[in-house]
N, C-alpha and C. Protein backbone atom coordinates (compact mmCIF):
# COMPACT_ATOMS: atom_id res chain seq x y z
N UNK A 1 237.46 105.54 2.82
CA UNK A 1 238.70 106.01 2.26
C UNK A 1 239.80 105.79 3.30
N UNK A 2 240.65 105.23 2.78
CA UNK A 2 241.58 104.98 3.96
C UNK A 2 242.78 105.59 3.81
N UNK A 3 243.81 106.00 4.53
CA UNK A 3 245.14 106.55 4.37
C UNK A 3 245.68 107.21 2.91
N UNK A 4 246.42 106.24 2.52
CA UNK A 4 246.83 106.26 0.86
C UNK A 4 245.97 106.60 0.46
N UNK A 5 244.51 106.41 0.10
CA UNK A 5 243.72 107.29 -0.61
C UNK A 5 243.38 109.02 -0.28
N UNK A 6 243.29 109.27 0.90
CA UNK A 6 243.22 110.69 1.09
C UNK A 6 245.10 111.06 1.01
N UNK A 7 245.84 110.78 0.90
CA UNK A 7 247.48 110.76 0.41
C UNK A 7 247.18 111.16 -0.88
N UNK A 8 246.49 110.43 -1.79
CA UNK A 8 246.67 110.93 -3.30
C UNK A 8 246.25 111.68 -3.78
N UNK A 9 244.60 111.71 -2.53
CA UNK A 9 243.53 113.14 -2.83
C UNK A 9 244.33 114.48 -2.48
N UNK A 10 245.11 114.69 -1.80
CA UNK A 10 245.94 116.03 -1.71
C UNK A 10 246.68 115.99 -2.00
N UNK A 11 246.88 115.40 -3.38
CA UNK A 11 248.32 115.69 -4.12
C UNK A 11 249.34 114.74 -4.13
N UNK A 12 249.38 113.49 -3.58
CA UNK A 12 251.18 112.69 -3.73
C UNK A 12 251.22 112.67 -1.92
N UNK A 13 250.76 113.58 -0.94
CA UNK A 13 251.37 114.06 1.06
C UNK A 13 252.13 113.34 0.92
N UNK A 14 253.25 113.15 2.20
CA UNK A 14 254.07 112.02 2.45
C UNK A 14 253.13 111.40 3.42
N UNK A 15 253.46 110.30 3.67
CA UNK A 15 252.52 109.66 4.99
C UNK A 15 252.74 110.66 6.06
N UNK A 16 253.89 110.92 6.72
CA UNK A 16 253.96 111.94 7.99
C UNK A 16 253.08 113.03 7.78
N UNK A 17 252.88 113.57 6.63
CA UNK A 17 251.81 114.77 6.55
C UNK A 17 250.34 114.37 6.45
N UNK A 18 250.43 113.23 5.78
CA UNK A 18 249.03 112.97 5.74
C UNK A 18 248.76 112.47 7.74
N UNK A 19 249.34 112.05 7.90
CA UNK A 19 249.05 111.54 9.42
C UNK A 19 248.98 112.81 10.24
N UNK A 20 249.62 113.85 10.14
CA UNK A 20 249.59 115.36 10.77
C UNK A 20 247.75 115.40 10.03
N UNK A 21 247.57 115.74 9.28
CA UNK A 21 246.46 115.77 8.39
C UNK A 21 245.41 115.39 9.10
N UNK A 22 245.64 114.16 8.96
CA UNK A 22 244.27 113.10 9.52
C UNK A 22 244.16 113.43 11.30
N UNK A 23 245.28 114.04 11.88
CA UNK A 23 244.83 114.04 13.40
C UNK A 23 244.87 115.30 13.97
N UNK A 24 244.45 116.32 12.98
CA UNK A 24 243.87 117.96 13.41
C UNK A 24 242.82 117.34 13.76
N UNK A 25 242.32 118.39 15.11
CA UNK A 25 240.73 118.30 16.02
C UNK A 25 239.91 118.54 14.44
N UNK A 26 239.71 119.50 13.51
CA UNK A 26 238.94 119.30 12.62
C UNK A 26 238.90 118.54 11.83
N UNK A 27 239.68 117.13 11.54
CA UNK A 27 239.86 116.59 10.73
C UNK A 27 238.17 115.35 10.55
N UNK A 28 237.49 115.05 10.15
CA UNK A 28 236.61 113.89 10.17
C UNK A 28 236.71 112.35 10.95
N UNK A 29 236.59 112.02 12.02
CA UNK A 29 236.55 110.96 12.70
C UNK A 29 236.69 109.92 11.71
N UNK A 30 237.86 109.22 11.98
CA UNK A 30 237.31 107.93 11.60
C UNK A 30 236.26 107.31 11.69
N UNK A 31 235.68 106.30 10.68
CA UNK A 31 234.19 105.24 11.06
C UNK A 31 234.72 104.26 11.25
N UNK A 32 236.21 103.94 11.28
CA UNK A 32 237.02 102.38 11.82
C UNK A 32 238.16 102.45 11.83
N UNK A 33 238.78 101.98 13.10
CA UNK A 33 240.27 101.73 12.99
C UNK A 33 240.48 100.11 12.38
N UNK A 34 240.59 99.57 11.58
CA UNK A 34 241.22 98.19 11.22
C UNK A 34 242.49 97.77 11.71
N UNK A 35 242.75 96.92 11.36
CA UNK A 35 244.37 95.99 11.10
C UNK A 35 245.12 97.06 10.87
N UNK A 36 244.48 97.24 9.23
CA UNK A 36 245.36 97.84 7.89
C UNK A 36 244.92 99.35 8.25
N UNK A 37 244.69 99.91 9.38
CA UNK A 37 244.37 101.67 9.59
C UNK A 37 243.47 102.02 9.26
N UNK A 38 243.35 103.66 10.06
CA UNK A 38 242.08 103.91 9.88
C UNK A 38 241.05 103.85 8.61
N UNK A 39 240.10 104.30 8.49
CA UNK A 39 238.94 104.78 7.23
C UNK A 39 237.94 105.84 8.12
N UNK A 40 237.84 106.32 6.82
CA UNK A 40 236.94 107.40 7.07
C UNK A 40 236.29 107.20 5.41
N UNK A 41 234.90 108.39 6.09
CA UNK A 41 233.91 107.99 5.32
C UNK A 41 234.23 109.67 4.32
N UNK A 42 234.33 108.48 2.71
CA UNK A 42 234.78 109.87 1.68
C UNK A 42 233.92 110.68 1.58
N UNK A 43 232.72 110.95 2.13
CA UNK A 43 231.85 112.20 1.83
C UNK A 43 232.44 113.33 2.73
N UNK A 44 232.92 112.82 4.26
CA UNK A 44 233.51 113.16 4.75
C UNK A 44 234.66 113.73 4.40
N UNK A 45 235.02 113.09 4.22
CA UNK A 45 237.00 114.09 3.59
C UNK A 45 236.83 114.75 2.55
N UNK A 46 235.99 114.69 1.22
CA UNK A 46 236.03 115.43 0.54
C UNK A 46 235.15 116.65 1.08
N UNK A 47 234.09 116.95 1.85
CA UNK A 47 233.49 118.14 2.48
C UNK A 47 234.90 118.81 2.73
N UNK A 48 235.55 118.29 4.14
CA UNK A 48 236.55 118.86 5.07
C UNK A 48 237.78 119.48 3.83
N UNK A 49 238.10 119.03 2.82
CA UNK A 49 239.08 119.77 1.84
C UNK A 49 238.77 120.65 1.37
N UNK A 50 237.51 120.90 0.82
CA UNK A 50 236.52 121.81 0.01
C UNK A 50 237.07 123.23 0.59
N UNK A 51 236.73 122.92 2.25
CA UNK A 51 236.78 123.66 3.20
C UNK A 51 238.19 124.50 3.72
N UNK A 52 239.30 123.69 3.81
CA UNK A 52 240.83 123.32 3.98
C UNK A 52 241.74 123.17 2.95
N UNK A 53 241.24 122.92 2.02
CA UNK A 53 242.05 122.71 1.02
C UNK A 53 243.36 123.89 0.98
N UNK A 54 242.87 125.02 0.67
CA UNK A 54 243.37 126.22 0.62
C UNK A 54 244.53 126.67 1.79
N UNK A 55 243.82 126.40 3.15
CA UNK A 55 244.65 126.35 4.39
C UNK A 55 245.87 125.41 4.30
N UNK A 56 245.76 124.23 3.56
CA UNK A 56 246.95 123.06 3.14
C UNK A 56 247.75 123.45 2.44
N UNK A 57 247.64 123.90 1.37
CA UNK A 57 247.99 124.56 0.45
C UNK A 57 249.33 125.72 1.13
N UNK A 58 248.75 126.56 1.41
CA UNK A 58 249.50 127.86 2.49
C UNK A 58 250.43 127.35 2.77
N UNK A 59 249.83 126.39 4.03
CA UNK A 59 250.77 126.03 5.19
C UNK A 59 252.05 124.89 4.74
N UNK A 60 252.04 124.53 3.42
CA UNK A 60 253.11 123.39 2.58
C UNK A 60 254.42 124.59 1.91
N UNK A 61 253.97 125.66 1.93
CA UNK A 61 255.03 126.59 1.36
C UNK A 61 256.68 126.88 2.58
C-alpha cells in the first residue's frame, strides 16, 4: 500500500497529514522505499488503524 492509498483509507488526509501519519514511532515500517515512495505492507496499516483509528479521529477536531 503506498501513500495515496493509506490517504484514501483515512478518509480523503491531505498528503502533509498523511506524511505526519506515516512517520509516528508507531506507525508500521515501511517494506520499501521506491522511486515513487514508500509501501508498506496493507495487513500492516489496516491492524495499526483498527488500533488508532479513533486517536485520528480526536486529534483532526
Amino acid at each position: 500500500m503506498g501513500a495515496h492509498e493509506i490517504r484514501i483509507r483515512l478518509g480523503g488526509v491531505s498528503r502533509q497529514r498523511a506524511y505526519q501519519i506515516t512517520s509516528r514511532a508507531d506507525f508500521p515500517k515501511p517494506v520499501a522505499d521506491l522511486a515513487q515512495g514508500k509501501v508498506w505492507m496493507t495487513d500492516d496499516v489496516e491492524a495499526w488503524m483498527k488500533v488508532h483509528r479513533r486517536d485520528l479521529d480526536d486529534s483532526e477536531d
